[in-house]
PDB file of N, CA and C in Angstrom:
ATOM      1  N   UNK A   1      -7.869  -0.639   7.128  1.00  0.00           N
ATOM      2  CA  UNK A   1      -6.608  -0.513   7.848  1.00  0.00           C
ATOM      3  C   UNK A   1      -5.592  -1.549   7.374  1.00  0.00           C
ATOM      4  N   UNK A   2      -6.049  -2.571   6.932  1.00  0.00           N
ATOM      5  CA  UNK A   2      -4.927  -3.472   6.599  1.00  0.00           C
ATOM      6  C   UNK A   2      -4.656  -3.415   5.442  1.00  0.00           C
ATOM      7  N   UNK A   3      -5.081  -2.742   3.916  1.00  0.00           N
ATOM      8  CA  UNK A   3      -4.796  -2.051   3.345  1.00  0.00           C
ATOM      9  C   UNK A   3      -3.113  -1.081   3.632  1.00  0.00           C
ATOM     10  N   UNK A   4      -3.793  -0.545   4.960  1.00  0.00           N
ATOM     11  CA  UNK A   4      -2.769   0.592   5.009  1.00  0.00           C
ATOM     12  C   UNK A   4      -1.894  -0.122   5.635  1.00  0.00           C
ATOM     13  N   UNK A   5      -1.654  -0.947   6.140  1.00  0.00           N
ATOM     14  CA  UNK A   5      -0.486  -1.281   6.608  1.00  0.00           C
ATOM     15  C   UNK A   5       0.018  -2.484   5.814  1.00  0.00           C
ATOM     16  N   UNK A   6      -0.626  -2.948   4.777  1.00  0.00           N
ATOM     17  CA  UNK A   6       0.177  -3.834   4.057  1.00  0.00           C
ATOM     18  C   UNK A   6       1.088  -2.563   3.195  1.00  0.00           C
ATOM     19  N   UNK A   7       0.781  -1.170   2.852  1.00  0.00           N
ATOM     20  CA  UNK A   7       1.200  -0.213   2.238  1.00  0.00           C
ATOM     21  C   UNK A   7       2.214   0.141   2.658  1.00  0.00           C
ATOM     22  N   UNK A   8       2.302   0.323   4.332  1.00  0.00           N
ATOM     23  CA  UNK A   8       3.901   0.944   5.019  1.00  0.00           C
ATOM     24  C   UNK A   8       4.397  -0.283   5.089  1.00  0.00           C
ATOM     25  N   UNK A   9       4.276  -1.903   5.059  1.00  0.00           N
ATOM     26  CA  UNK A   9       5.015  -2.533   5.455  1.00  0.00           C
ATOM     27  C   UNK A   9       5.590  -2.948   3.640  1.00  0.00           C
ATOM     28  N   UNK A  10       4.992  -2.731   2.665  1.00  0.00           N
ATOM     29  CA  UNK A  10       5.875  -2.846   1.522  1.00  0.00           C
ATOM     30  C   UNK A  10       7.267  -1.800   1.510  1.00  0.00           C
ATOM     31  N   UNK A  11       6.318  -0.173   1.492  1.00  0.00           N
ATOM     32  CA  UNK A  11       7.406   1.148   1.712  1.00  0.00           C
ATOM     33  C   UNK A  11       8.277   0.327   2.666  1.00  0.00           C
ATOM     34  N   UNK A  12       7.888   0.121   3.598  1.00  0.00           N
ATOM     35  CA  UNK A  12       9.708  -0.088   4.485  1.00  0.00           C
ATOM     36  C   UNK A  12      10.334  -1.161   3.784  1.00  0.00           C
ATOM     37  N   UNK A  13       9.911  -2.311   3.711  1.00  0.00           N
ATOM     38  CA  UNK A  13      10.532  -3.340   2.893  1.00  0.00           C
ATOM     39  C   UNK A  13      11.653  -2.568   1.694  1.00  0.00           C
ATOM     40  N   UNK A  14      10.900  -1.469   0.712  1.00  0.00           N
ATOM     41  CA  UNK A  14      11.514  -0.501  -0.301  1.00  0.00           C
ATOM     42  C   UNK A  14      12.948   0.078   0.163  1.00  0.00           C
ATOM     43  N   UNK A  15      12.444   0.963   1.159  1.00  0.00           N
ATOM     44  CA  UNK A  15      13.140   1.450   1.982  1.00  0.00           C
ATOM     45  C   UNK A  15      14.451   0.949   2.812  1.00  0.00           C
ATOM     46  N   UNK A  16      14.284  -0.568   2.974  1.00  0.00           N
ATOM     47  CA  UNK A  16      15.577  -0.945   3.064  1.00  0.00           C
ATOM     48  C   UNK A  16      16.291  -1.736   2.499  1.00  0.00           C
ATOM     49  N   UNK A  17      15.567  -2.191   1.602  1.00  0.00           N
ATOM     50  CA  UNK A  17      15.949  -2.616  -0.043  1.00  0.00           C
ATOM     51  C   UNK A  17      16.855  -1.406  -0.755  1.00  0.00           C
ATOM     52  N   UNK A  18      16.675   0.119  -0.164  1.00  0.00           N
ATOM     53  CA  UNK A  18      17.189   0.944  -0.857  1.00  0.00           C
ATOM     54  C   UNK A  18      18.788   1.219  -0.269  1.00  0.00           C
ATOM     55  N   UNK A  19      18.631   1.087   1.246  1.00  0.00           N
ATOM     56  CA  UNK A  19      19.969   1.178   2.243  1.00  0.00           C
ATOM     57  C   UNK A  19      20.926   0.372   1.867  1.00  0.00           C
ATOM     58  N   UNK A  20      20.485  -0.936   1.163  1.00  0.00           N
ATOM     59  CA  UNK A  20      21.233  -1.959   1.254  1.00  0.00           C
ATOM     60  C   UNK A  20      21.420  -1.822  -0.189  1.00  0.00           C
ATOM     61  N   UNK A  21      21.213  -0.898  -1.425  1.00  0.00           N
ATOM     62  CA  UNK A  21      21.623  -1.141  -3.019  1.00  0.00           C
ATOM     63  C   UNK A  21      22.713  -0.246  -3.070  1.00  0.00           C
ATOM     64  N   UNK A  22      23.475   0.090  -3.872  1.00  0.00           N
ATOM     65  CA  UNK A  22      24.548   0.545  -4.178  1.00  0.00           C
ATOM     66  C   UNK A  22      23.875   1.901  -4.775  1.00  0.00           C
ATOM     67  N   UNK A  23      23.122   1.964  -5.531  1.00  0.00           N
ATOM     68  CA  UNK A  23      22.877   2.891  -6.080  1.00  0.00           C
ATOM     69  C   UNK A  23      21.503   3.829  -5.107  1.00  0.00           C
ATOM     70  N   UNK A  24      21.266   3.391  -4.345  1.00  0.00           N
ATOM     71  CA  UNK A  24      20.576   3.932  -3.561  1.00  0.00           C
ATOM     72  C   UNK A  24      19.166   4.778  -3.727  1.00  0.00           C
ATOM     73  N   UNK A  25      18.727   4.585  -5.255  1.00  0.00           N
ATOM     74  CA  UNK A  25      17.774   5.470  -5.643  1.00  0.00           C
ATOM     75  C   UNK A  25      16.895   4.068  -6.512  1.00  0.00           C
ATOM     76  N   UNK A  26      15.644   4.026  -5.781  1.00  0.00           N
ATOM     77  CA  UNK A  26      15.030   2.649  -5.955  1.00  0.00           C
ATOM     78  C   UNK A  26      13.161   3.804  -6.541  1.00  0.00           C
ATOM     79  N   UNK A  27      12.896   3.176  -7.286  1.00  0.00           N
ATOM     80  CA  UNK A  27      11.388   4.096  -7.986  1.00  0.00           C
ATOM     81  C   UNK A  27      10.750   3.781  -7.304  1.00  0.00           C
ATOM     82  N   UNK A  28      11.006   2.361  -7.069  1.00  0.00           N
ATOM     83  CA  UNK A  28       9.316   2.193  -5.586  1.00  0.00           C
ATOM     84  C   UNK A  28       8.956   3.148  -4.940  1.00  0.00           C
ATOM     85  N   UNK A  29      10.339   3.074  -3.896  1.00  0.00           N
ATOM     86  CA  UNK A  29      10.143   3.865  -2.824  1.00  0.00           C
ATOM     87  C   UNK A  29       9.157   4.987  -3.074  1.00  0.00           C
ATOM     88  N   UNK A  30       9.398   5.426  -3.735  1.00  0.00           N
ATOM     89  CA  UNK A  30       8.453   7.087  -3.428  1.00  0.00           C
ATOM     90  C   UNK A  30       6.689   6.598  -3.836  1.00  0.00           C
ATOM     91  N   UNK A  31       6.803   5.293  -4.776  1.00  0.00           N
ATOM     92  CA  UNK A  31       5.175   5.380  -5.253  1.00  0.00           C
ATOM     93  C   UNK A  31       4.623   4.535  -4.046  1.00  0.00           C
ATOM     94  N   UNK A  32       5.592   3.597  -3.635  1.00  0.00           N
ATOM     95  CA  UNK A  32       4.666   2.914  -2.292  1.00  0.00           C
ATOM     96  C   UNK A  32       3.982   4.580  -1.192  1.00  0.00           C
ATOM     97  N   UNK A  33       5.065   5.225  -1.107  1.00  0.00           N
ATOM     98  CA  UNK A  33       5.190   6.478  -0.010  1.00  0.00           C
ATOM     99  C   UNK A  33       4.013   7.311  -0.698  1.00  0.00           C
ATOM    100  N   UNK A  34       3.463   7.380  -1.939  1.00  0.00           N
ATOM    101  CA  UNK A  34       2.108   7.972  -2.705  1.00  0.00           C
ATOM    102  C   UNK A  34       1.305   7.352  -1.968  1.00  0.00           C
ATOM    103  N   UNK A  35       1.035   5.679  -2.578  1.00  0.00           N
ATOM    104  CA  UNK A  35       0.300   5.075  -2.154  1.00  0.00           C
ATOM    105  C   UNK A  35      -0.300   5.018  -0.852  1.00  0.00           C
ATOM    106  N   UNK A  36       0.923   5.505  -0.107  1.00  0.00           N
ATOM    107  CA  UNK A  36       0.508   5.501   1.792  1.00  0.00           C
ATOM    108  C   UNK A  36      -0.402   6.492   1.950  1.00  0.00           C
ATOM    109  N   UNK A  37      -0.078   7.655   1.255  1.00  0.00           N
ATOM    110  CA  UNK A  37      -0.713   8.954   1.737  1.00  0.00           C
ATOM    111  C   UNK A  37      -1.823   9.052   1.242  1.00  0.00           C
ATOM    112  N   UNK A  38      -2.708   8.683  -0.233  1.00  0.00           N
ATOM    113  CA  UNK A  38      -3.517   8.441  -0.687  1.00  0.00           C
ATOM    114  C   UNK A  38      -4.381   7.876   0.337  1.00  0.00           C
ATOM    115  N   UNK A  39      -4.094   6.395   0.860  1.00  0.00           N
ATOM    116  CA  UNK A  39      -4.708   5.611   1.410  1.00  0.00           C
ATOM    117  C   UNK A  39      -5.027   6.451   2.557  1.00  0.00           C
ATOM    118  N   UNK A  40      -4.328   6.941   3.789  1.00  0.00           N
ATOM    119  CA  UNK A  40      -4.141   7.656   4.501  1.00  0.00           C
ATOM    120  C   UNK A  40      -5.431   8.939   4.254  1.00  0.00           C
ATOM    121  N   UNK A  41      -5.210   9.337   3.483  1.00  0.00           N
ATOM    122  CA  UNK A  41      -6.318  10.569   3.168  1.00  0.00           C
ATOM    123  C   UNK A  41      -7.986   9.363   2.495  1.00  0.00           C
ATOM    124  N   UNK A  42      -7.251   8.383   1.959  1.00  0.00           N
ATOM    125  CA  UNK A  42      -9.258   8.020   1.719  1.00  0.00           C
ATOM    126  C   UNK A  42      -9.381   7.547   3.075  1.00  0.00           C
ATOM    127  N   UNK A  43      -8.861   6.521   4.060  1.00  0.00           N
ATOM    128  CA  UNK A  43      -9.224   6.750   4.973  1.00  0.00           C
ATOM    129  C   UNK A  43     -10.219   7.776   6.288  1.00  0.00           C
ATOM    130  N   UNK A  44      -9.658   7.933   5.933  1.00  0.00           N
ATOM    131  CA  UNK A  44      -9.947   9.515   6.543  1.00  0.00           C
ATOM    132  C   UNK A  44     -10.983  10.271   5.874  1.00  0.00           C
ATOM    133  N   UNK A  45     -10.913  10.759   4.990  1.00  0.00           N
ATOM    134  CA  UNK A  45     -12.899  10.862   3.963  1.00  0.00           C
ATOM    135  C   UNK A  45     -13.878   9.914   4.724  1.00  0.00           C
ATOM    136  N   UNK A  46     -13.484   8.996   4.243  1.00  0.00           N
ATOM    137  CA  UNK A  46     -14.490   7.750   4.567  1.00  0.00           C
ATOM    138  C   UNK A  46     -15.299   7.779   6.163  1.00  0.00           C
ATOM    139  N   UNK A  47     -13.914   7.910   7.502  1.00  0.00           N
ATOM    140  CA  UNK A  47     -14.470   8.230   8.482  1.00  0.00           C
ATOM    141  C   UNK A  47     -15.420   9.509   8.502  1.00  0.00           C
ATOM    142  N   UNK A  48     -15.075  10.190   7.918  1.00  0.00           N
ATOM    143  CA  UNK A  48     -15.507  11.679   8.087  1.00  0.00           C
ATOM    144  C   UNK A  48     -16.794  11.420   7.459  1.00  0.00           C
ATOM    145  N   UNK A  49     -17.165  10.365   6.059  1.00  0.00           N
ATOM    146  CA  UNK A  49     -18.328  10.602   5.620  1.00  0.00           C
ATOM    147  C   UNK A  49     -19.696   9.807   6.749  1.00  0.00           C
ATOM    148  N   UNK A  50     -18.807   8.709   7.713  1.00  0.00           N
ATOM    149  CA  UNK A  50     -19.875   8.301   8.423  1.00  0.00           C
ATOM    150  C   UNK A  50     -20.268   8.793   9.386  1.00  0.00           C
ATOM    151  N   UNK A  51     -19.470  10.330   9.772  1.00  0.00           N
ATOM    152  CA  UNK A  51     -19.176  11.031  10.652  1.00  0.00           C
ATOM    153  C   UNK A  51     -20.323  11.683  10.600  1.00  0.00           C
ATOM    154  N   UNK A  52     -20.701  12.161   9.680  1.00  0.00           N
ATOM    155  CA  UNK A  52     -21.649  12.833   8.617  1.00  0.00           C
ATOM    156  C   UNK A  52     -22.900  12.510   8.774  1.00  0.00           C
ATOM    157  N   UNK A  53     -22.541  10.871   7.957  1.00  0.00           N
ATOM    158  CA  UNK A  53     -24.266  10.093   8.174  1.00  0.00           C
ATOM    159  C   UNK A  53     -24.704  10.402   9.224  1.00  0.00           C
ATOM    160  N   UNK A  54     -24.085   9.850  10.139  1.00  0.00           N
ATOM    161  CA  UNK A  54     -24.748   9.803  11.546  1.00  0.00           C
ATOM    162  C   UNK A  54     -25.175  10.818  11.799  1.00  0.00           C
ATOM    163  N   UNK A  55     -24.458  12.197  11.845  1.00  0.00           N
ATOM    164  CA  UNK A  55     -25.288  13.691  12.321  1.00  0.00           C
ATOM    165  C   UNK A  55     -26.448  13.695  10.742  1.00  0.00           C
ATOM    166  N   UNK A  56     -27.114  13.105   9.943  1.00  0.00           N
ATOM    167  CA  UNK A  56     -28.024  12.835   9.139  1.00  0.00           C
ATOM    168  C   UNK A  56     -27.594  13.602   7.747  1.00  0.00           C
ATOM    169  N   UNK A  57     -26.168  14.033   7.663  1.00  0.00           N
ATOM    170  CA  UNK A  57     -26.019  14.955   6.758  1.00  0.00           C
ATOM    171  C   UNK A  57     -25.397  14.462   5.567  1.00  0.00           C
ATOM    172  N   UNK A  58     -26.429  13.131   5.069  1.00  0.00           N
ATOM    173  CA  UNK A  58     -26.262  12.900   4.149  1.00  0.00           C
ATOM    174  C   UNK A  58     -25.737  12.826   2.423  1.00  0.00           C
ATOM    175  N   UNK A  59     -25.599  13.834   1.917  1.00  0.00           N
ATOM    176  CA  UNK A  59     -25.490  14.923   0.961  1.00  0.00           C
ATOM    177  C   UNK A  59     -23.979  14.983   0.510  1.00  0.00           C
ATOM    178  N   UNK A  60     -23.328  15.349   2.174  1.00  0.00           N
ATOM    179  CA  UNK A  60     -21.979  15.805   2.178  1.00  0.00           C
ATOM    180  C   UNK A  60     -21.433  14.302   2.676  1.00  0.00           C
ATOM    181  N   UNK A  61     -22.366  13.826   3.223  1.00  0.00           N
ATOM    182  CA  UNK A  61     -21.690  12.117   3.654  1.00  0.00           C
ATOM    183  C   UNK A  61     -21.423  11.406   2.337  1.00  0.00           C
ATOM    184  N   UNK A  62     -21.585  11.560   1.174  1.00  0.00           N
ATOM    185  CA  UNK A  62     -21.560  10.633   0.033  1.00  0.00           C
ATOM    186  C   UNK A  62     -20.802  12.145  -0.413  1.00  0.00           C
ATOM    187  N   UNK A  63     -20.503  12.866  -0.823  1.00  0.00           N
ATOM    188  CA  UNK A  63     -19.557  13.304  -1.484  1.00  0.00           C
ATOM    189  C   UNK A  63     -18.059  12.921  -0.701  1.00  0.00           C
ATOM    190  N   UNK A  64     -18.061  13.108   0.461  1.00  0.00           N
ATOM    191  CA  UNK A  64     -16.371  12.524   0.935  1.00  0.00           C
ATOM    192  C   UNK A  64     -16.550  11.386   0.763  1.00  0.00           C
ATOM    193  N   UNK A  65     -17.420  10.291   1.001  1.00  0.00           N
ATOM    194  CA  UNK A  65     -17.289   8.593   0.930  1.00  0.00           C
ATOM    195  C   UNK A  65     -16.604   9.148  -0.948  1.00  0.00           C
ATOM    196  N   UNK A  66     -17.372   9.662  -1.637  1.00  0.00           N
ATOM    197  CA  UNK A  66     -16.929   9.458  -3.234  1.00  0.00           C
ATOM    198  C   UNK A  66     -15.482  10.252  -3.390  1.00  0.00           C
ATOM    199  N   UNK A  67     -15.482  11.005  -2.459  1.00  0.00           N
ATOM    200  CA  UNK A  67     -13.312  11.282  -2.097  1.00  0.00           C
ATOM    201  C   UNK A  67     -13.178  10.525  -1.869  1.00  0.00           C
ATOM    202  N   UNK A  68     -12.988   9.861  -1.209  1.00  0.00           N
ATOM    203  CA  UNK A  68     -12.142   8.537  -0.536  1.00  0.00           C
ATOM    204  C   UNK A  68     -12.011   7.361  -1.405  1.00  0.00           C
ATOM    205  N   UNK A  69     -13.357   7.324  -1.364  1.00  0.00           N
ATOM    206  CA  UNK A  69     -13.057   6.318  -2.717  1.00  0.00           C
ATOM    207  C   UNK A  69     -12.367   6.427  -3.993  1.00  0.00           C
ATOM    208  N   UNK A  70     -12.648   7.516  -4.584  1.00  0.00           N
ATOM    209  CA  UNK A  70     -11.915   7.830  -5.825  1.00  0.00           C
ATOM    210  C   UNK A  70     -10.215   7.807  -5.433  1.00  0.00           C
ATOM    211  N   UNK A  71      -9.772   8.725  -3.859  1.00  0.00           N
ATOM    212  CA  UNK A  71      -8.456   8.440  -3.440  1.00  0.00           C
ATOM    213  C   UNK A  71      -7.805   7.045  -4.166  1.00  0.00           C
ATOM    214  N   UNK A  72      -8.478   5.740  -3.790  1.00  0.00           N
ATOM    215  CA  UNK A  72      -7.828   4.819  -3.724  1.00  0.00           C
ATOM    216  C   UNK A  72      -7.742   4.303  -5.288  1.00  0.00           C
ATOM    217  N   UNK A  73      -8.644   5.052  -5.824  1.00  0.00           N
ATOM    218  CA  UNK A  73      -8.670   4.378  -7.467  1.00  0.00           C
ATOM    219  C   UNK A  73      -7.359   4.810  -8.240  1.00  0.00           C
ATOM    220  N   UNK A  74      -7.182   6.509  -7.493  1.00  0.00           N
ATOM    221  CA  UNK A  74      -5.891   7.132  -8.251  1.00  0.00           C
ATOM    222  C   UNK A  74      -4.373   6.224  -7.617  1.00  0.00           C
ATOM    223  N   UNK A  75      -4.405   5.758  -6.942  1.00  0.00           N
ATOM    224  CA  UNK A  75      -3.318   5.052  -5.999  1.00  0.00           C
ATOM    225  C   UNK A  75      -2.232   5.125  -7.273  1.00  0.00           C
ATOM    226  N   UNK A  76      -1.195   4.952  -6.713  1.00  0.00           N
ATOM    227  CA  UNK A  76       0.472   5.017  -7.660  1.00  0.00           C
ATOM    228  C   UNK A  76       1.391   3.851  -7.840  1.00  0.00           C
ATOM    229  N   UNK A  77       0.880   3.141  -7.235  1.00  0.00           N
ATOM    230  CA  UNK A  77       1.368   1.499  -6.951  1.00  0.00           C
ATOM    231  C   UNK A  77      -0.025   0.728  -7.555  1.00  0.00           C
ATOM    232  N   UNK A  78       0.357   0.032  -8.969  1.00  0.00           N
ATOM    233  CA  UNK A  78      -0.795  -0.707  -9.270  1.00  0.00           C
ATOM    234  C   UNK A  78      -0.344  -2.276  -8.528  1.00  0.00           C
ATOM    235  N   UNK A  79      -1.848  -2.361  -8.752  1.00  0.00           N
ATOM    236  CA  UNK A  79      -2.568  -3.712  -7.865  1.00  0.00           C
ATOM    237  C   UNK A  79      -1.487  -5.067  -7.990  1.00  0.00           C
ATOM    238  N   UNK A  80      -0.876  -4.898  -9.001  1.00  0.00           N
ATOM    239  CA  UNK A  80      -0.325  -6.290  -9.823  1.00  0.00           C
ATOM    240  C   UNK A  80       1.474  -6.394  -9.033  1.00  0.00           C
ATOM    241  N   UNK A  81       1.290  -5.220  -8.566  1.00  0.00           N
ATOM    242  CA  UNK A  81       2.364  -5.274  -7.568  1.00  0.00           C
ATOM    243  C   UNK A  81       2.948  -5.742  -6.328  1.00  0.00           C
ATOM    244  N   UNK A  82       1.434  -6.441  -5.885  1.00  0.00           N
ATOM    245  CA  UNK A  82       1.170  -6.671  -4.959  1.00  0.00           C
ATOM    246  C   UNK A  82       1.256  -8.600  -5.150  1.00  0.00           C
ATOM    247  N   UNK A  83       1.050  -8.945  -6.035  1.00  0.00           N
ATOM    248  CA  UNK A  83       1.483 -10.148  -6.294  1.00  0.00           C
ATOM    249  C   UNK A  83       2.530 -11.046  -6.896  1.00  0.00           C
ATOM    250  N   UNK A  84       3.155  -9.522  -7.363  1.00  0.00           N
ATOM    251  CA  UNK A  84       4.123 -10.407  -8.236  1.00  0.00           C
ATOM    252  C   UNK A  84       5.440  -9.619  -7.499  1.00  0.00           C
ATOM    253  N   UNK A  85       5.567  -9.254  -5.969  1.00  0.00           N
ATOM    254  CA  UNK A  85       6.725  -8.768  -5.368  1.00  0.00           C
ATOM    255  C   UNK A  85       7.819 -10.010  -5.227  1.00  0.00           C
ATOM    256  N   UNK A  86       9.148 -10.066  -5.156  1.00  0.00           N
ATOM    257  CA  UNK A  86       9.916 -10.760  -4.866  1.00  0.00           C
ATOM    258  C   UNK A  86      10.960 -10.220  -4.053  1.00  0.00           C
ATOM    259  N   UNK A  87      10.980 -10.647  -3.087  1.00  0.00           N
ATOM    260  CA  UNK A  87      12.776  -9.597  -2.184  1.00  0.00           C
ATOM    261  C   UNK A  87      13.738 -10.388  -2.669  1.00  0.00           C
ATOM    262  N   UNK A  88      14.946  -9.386  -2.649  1.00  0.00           N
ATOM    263  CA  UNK A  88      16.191  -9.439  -3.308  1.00  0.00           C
ATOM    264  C   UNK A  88      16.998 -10.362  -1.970  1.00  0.00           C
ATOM    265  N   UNK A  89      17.667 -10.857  -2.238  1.00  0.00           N
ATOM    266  CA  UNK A  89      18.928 -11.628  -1.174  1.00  0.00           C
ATOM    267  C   UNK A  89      20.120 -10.810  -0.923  1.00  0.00           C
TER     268      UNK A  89
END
């Protein structure tokens, strides 16, 4: 989860980084807004695969855990983005 919300709290950061540029069309924006939904959907696998375990249905519990996971590998916002952000004044 904190994943995902370090994800919407960059997108909005984007997002009004974009209100406030002149030109109004910023590339982030839309790959943070990938990134959300990605995350958003492995999330969600992941619950579903322990959802799974537990009723013992093992099989199909590791094929969504391996959705979910793979979700986050395809992500659209690489990692290095995440450290080397700076906001504008």
């Amino acid at each position: 989860m904190a994943y995902i919300n370090g994800l919407r709290s960059f997108g909005h950061k984007s997002e009004l980084a974009a209100k406030r540029s002149r030109s109004k069309k910023r590339e982030s924006t839309s790959k943070w807004m990938d990134a959300l939904t990605r995350a958003e959907r492995a999330h969600w696998l992941c619950r579903k695969a322990a959802e799974l375990a537990r009723e013992g249905k093992l099989g199909e519990a590791e094929e969504s855990a391996t959705s979910g996971i793979n979700e986050l590998k395809e992500r659209s916002v690489p990692y290095s983005v995440f450290l080397i952000w700076v906001p504008d004044n």
